[in-house]
PDB file of N, CA and C in Angstrom:
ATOM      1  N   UNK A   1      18.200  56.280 -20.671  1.00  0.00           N
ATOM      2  CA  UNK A   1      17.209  55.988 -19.669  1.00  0.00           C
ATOM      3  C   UNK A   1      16.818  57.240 -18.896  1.00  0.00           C
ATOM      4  N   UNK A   2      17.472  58.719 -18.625  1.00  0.00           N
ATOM      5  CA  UNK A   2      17.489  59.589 -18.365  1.00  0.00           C
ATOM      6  C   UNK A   2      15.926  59.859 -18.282  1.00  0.00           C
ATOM      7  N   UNK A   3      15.338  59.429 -19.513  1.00  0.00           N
ATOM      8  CA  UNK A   3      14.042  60.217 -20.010  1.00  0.00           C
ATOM      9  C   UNK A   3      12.753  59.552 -19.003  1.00  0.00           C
ATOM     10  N   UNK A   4      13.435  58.645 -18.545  1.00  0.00           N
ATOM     11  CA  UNK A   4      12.126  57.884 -18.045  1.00  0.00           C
ATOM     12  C   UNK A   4      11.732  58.767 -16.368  1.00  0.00           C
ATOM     13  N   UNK A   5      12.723  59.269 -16.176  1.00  0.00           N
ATOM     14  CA  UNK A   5      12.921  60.740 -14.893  1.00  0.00           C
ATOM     15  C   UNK A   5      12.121  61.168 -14.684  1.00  0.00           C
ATOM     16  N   UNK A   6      11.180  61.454 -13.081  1.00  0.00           N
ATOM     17  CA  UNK A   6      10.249  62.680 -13.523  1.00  0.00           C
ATOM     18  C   UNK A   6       8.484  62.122 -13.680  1.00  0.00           C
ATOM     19  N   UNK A   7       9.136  60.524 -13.549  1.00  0.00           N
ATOM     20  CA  UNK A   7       7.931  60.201 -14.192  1.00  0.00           C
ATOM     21  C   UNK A   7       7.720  59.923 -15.809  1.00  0.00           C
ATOM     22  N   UNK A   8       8.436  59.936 -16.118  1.00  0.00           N
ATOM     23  CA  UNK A   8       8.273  59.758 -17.939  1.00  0.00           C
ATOM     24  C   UNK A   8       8.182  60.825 -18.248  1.00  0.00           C
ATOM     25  N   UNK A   9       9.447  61.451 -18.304  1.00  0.00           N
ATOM     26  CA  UNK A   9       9.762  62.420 -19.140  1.00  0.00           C
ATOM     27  C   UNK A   9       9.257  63.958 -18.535  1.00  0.00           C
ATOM     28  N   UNK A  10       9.552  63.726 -16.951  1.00  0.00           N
ATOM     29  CA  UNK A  10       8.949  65.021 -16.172  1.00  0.00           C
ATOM     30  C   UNK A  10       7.581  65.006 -16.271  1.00  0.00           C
ATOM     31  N   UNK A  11       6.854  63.903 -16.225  1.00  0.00           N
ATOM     32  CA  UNK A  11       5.266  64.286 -16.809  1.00  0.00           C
ATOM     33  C   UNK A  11       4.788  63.660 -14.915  1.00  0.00           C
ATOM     34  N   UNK A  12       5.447  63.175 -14.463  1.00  0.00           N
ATOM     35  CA  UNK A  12       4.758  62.954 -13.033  1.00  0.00           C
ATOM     36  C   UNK A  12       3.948  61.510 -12.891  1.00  0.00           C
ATOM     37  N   UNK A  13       4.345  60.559 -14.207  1.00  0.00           N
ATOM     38  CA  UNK A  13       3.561  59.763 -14.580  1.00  0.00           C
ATOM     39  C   UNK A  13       3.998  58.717 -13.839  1.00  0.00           C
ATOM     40  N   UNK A  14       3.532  57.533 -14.398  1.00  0.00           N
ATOM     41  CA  UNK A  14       4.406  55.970 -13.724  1.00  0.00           C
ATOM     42  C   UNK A  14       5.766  56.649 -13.483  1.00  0.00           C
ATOM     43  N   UNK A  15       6.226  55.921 -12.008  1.00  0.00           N
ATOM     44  CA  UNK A  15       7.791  56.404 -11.539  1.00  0.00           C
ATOM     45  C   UNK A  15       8.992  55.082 -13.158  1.00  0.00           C
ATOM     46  N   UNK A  16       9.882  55.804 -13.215  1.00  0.00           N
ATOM     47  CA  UNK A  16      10.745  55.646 -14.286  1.00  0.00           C
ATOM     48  C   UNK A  16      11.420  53.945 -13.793  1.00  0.00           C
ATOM     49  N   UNK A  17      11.764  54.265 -12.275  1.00  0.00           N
ATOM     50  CA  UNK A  17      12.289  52.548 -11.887  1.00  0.00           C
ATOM     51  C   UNK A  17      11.352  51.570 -12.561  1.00  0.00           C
ATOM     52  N   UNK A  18      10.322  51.743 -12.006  1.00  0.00           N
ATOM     53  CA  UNK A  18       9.514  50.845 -12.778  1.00  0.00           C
ATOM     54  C   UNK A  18       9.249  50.251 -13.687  1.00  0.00           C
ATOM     55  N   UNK A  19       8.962  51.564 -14.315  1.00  0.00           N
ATOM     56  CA  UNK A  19       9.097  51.353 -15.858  1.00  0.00           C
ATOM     57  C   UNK A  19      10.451  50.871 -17.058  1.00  0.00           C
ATOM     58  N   UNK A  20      11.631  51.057 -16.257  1.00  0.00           N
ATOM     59  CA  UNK A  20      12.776  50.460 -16.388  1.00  0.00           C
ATOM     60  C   UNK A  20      13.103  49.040 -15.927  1.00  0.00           C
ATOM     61  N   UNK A  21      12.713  48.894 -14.365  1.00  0.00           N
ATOM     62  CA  UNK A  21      12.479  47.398 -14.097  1.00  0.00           C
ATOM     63  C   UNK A  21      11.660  46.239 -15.265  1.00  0.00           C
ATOM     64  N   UNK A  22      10.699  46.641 -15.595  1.00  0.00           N
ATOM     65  CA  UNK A  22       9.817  45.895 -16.498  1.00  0.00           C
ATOM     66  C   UNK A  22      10.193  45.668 -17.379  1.00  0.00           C
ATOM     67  N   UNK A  23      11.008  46.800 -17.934  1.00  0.00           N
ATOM     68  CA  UNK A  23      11.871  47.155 -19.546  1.00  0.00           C
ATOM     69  C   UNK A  23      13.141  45.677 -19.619  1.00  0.00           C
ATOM     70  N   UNK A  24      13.516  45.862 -18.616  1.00  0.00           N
ATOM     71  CA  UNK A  24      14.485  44.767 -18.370  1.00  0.00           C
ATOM     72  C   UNK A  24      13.796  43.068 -18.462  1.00  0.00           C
ATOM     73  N   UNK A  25      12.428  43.346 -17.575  1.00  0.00           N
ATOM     74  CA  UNK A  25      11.820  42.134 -17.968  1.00  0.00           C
ATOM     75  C   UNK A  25      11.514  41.679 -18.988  1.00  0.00           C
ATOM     76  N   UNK A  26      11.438  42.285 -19.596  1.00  0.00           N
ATOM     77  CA  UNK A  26      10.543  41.893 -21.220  1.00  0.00           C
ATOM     78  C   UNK A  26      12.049  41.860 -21.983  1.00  0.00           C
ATOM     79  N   UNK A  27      13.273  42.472 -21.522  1.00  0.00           N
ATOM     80  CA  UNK A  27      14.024  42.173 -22.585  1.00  0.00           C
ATOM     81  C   UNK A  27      14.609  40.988 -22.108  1.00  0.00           C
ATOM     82  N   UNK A  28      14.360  40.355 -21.162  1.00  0.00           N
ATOM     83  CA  UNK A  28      15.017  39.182 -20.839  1.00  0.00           C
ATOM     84  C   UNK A  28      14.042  37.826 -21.508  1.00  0.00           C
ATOM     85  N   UNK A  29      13.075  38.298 -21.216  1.00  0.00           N
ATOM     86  CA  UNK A  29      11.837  37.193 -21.134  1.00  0.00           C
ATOM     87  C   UNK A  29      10.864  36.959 -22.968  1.00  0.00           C
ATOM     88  N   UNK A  30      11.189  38.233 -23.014  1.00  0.00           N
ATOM     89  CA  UNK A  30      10.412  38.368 -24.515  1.00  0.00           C
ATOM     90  C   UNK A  30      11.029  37.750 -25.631  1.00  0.00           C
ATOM     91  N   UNK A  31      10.119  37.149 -26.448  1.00  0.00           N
ATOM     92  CA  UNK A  31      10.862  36.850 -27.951  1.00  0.00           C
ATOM     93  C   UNK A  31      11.813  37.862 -28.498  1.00  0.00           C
ATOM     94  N   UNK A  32      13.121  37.174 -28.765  1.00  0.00           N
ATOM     95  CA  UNK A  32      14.034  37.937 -30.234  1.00  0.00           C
ATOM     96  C   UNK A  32      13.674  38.072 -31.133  1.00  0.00           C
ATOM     97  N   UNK A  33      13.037  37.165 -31.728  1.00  0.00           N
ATOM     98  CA  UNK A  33      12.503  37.039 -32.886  1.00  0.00           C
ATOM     99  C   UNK A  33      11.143  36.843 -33.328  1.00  0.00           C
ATOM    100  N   UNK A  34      10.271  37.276 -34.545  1.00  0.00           N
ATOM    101  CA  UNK A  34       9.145  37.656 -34.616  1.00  0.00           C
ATOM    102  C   UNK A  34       8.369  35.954 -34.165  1.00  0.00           C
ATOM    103  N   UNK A  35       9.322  34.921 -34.554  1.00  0.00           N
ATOM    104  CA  UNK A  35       8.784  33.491 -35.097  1.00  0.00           C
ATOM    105  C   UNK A  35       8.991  32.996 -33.758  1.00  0.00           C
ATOM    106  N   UNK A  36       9.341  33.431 -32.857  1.00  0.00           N
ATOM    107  CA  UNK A  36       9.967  32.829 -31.525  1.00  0.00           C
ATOM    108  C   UNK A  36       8.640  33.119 -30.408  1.00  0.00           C
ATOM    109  N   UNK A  37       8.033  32.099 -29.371  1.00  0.00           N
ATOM    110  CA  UNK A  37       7.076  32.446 -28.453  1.00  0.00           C
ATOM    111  C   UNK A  37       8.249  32.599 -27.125  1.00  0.00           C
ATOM    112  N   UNK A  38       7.285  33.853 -26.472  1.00  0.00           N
ATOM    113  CA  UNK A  38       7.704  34.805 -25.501  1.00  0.00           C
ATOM    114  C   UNK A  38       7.053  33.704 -24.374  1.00  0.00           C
ATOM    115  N   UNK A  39       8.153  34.169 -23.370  1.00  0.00           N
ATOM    116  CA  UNK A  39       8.775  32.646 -22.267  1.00  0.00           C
ATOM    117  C   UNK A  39       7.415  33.534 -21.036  1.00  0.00           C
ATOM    118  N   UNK A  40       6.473  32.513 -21.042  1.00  0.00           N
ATOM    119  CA  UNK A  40       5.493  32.777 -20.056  1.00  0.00           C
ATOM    120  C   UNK A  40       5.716  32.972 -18.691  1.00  0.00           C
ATOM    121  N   UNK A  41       6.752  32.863 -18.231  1.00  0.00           N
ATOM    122  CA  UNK A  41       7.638  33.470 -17.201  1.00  0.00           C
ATOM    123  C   UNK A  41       7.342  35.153 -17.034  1.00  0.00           C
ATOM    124  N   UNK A  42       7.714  35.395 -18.078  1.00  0.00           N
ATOM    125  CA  UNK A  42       7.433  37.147 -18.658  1.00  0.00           C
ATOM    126  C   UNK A  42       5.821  37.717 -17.749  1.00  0.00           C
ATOM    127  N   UNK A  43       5.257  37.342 -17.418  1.00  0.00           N
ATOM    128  CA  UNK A  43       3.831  37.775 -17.010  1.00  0.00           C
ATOM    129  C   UNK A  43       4.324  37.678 -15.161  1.00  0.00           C
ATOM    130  N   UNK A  44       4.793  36.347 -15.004  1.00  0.00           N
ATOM    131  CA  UNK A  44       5.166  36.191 -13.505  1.00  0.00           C
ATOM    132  C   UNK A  44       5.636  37.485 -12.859  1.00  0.00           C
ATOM    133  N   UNK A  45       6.803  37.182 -13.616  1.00  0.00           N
ATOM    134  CA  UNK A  45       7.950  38.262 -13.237  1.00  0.00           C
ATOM    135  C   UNK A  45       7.567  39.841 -13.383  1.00  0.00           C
ATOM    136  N   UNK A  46       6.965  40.028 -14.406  1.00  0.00           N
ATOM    137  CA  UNK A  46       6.391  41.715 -14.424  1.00  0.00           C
ATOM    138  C   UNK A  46       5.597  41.607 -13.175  1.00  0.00           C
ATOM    139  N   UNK A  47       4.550  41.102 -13.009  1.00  0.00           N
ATOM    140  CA  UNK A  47       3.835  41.110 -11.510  1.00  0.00           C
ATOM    141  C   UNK A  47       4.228  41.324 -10.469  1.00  0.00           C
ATOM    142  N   UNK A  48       5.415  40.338 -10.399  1.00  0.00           N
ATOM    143  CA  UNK A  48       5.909  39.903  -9.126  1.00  0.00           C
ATOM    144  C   UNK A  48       7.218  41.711  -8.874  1.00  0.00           C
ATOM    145  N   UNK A  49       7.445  42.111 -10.134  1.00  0.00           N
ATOM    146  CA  UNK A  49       7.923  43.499  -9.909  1.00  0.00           C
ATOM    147  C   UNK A  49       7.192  44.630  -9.461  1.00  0.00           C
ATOM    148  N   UNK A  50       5.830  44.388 -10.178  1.00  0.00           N
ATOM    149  CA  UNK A  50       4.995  45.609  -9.709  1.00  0.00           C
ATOM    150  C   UNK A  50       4.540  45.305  -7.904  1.00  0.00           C
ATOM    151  N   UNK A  51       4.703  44.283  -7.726  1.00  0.00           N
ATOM    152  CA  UNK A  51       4.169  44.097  -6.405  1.00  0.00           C
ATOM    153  C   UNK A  51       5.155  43.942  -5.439  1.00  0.00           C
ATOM    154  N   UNK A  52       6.422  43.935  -5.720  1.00  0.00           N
ATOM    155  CA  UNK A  52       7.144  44.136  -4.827  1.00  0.00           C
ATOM    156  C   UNK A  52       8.122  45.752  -5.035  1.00  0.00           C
ATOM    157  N   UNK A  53       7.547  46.487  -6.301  1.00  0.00           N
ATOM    158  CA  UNK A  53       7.958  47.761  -6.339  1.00  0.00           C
ATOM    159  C   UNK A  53       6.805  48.518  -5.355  1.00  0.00           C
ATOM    160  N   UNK A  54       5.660  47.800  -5.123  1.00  0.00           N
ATOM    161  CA  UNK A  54       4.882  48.602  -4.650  1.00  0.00           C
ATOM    162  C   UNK A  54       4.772  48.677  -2.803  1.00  0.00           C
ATOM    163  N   UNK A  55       5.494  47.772  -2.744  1.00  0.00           N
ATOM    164  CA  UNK A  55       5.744  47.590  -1.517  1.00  0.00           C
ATOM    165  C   UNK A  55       6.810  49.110  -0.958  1.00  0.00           C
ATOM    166  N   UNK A  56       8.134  48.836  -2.055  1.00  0.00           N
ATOM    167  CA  UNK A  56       9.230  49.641  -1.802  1.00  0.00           C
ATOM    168  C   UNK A  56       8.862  50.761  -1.564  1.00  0.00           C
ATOM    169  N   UNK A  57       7.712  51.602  -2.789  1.00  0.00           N
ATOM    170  CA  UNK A  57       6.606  52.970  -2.284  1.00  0.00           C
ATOM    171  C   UNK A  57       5.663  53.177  -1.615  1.00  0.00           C
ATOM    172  N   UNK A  58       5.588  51.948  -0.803  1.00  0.00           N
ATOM    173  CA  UNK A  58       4.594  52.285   0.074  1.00  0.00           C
ATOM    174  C   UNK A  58       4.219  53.308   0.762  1.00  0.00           C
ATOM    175  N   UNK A  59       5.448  53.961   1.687  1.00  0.00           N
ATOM    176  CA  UNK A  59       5.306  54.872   2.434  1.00  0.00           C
ATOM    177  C   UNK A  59       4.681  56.629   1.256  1.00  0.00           C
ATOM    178  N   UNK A  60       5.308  56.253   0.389  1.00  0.00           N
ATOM    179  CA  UNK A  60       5.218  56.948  -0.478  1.00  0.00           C
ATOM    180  C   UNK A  60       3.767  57.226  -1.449  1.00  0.00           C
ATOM    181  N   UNK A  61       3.128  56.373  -1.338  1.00  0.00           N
ATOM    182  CA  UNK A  61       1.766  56.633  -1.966  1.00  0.00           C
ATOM    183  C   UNK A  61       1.835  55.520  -3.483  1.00  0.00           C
ATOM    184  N   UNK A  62       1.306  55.689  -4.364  1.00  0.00           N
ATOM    185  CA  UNK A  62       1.140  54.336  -5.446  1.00  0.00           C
ATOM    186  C   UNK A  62       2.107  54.951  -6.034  1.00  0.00           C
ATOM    187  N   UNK A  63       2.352  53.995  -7.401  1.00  0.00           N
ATOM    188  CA  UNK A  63       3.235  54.370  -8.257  1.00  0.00           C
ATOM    189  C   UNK A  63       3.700  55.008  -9.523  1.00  0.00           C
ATOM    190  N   UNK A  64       2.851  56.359  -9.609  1.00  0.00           N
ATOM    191  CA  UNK A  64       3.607  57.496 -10.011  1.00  0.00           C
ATOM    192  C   UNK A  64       3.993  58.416  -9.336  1.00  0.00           C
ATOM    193  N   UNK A  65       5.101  59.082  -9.922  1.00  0.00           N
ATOM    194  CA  UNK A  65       6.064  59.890  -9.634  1.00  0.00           C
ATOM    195  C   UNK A  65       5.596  60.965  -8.688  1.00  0.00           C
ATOM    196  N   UNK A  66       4.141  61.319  -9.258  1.00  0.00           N
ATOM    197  CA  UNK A  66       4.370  62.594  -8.297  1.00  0.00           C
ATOM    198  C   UNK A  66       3.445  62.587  -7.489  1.00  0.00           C
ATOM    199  N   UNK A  67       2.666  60.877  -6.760  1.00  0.00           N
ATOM    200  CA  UNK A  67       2.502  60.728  -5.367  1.00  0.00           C
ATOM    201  C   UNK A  67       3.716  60.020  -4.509  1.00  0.00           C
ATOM    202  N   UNK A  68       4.980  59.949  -5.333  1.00  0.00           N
ATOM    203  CA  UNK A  68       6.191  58.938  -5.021  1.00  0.00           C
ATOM    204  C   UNK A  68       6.880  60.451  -3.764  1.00  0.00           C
ATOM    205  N   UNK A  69       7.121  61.424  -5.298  1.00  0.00           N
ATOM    206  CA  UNK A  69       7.842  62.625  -4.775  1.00  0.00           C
ATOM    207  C   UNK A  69       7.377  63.991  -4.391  1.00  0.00           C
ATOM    208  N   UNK A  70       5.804  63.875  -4.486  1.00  0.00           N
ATOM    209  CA  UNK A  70       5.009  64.625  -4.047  1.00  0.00           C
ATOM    210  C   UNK A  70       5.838  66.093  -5.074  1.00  0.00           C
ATOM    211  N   UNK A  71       6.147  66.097  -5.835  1.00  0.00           N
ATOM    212  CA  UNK A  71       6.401  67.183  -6.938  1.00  0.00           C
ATOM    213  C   UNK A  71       5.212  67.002  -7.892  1.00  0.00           C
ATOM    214  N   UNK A  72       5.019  68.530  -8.462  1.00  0.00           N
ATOM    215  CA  UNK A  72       4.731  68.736  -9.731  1.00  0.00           C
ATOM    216  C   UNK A  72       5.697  69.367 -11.034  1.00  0.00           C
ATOM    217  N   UNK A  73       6.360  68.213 -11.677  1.00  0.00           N
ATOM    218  CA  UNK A  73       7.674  68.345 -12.419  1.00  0.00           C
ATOM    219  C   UNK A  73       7.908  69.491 -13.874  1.00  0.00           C
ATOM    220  N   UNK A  74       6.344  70.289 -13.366  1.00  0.00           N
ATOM    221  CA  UNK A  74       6.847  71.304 -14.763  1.00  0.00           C
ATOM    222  C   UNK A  74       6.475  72.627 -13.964  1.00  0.00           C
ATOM    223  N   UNK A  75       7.056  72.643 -12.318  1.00  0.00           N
ATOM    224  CA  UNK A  75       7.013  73.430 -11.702  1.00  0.00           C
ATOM    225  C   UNK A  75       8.125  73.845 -11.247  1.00  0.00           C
ATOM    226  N   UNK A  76       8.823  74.792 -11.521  1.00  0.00           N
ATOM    227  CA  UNK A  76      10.775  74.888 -11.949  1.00  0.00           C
ATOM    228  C   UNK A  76      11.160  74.664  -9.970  1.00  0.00           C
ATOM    229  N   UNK A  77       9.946  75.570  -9.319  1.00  0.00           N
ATOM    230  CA  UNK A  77      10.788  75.809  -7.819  1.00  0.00           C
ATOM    231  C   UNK A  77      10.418  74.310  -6.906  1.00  0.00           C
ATOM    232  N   UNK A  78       9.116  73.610  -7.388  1.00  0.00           N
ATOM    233  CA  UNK A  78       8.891  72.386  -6.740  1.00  0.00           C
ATOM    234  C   UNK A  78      10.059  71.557  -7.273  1.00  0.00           C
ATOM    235  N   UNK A  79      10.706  71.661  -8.143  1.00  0.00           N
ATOM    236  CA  UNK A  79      11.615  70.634  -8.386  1.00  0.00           C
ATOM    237  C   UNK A  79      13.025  71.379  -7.913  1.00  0.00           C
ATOM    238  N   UNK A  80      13.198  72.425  -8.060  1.00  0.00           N
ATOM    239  CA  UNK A  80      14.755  72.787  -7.274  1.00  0.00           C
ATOM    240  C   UNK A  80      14.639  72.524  -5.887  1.00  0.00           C
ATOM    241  N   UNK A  81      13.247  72.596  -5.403  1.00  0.00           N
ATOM    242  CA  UNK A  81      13.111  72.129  -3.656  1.00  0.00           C
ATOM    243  C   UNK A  81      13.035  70.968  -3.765  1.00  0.00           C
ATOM    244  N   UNK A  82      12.849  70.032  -4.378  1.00  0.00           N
ATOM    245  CA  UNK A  82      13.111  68.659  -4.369  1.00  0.00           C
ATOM    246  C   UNK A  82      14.806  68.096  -4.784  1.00  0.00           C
ATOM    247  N   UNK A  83      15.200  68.644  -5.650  1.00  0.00           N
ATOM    248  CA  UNK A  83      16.835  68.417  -5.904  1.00  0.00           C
ATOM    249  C   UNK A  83      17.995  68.860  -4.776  1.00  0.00           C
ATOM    250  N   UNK A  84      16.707  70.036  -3.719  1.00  0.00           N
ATOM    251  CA  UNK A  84      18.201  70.497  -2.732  1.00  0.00           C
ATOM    252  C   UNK A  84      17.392  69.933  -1.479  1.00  0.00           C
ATOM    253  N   UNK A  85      16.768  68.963  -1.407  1.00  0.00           N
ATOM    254  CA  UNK A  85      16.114  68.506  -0.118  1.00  0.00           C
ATOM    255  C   UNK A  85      16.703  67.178   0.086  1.00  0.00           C
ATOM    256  N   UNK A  86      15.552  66.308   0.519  1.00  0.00           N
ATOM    257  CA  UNK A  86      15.480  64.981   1.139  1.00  0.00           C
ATOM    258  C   UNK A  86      15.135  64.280  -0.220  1.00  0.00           C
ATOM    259  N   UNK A  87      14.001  64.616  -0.890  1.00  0.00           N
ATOM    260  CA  UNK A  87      13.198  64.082  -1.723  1.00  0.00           C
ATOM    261  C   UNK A  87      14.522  63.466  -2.625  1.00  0.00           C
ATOM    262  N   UNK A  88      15.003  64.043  -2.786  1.00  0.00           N
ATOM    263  CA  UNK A  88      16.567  62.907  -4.176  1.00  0.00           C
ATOM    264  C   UNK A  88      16.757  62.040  -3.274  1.00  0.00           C
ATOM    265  N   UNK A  89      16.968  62.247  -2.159  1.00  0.00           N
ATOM    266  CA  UNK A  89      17.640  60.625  -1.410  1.00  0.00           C
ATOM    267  C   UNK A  89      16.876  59.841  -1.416  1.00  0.00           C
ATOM    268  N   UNK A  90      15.625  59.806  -1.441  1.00  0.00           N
ATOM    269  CA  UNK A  90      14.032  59.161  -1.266  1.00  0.00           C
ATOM    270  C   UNK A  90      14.035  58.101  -2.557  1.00  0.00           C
ATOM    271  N   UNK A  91      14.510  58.659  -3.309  1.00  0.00           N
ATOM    272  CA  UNK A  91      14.483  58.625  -5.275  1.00  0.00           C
ATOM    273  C   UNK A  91      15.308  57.907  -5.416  1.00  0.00           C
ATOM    274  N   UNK A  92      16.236  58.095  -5.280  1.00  0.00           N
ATOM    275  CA  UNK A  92      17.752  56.843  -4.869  1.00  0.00           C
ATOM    276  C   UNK A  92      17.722  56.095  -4.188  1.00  0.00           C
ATOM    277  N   UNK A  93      16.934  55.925  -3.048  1.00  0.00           N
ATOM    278  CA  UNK A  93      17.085  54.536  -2.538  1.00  0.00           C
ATOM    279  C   UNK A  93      15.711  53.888  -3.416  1.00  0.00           C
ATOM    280  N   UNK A  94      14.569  54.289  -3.643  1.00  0.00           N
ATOM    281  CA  UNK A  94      13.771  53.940  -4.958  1.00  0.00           C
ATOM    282  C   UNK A  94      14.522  52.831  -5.731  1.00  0.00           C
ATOM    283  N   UNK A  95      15.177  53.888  -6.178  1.00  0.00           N
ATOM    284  CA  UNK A  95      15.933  53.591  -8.149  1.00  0.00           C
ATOM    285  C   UNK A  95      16.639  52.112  -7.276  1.00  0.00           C
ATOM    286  N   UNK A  96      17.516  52.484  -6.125  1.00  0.00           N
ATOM    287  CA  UNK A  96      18.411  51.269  -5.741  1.00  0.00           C
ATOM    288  C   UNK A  96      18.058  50.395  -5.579  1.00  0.00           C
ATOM    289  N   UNK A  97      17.026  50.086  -4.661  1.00  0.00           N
ATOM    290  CA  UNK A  97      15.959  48.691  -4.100  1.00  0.00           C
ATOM    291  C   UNK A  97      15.371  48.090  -5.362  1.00  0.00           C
ATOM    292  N   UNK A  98      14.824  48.596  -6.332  1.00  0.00           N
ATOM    293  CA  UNK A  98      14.026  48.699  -7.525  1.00  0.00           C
ATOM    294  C   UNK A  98      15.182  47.378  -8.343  1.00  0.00           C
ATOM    295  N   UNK A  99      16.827  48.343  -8.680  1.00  0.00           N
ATOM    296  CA  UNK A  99      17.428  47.802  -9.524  1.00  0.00           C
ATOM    297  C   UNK A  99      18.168  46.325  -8.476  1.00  0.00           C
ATOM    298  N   UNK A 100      17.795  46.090  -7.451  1.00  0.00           N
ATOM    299  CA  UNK A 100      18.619  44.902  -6.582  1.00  0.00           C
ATOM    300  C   UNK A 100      17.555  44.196  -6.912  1.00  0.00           C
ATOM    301  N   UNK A 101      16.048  44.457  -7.024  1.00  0.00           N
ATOM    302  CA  UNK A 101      14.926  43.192  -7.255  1.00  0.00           C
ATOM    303  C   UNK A 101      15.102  43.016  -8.395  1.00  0.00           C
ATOM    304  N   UNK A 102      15.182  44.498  -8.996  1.00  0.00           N
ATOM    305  CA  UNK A 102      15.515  43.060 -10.457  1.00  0.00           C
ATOM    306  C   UNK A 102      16.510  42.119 -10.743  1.00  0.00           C
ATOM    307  N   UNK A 103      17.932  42.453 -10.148  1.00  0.00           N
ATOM    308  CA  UNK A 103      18.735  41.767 -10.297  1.00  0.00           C
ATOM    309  C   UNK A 103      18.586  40.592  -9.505  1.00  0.00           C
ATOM    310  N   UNK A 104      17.605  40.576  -8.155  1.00  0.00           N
ATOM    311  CA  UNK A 104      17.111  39.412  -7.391  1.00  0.00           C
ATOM    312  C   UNK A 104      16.298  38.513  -8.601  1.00  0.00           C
ATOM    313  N   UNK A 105      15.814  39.102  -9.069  1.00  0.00           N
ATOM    314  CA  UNK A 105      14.495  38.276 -10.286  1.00  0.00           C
ATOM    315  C   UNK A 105      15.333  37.363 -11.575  1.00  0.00           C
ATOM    316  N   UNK A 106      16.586  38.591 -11.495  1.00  0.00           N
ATOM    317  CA  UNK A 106      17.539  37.698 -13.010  1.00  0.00           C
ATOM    318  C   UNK A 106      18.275  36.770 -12.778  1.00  0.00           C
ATOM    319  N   UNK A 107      18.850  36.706 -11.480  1.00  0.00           N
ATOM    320  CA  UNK A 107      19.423  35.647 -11.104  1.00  0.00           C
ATOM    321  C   UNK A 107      18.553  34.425 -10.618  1.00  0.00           C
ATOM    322  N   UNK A 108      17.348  34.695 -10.074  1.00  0.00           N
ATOM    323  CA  UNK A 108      16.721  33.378  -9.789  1.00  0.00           C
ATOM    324  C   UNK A 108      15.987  33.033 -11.314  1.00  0.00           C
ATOM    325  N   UNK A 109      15.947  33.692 -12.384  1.00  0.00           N
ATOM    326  CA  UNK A 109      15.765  33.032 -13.190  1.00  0.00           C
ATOM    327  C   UNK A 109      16.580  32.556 -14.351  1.00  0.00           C
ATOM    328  N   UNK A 110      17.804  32.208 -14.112  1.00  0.00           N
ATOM    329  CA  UNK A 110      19.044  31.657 -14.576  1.00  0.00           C
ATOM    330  C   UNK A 110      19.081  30.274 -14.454  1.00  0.00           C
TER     331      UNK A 110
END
């Protein structure tokens, strides 16, 4: 999951929680199998992530990475000033809030 960092892969793109949150949705919600229909739940729940991930970045601007962390990630000193600042703690409570809604989302749909 490393790669999703950065924005997808340091590219500054969609923030990686996100895109990991969702990842989780669809593997919960989506067909196993090719012959199997995908549990229409699956549409709720991605929504209801993007809109309450978007809440979590609010202060932060929409949701890619580098209006999240205000970096440009193939800029070696914007990112060592972001790794020895504030900006990682910013990112971590992100990633944290991010991974408690989803786990809020998996348990109410049990």
């Amino acid at each position: 999951m490393g790669a999703f960092g950065g924005g997808l892969g340091g590219n500054g793109e969609v923030c990686g929680a996100v895109a990991g949150a969702l990842g989780v949705i669809g593997l919960r919600f989506s067909r196993g199998r090719e012959e199997e229909k995908e549990d229409p739940k699956m549409w709720t729940y991605a929504e209801e992530t993007l809109r309450r991930f978007r809440d979590i970045v609010k202060a932060n601007g929409g949701i890619l990475c580098r209006e999240i962390a205000g970096v440009d990630w193939k800029n070696r000193d914007q990112a060592k000033a972001f790794y020895s600042g504030d900006g990682v703690k910013e990112c971590r409570r992100i990633v944290g809030e991010t991974a408690r809604m989803v786990g809020e989302l998996l348990e109410r749909a049990l």
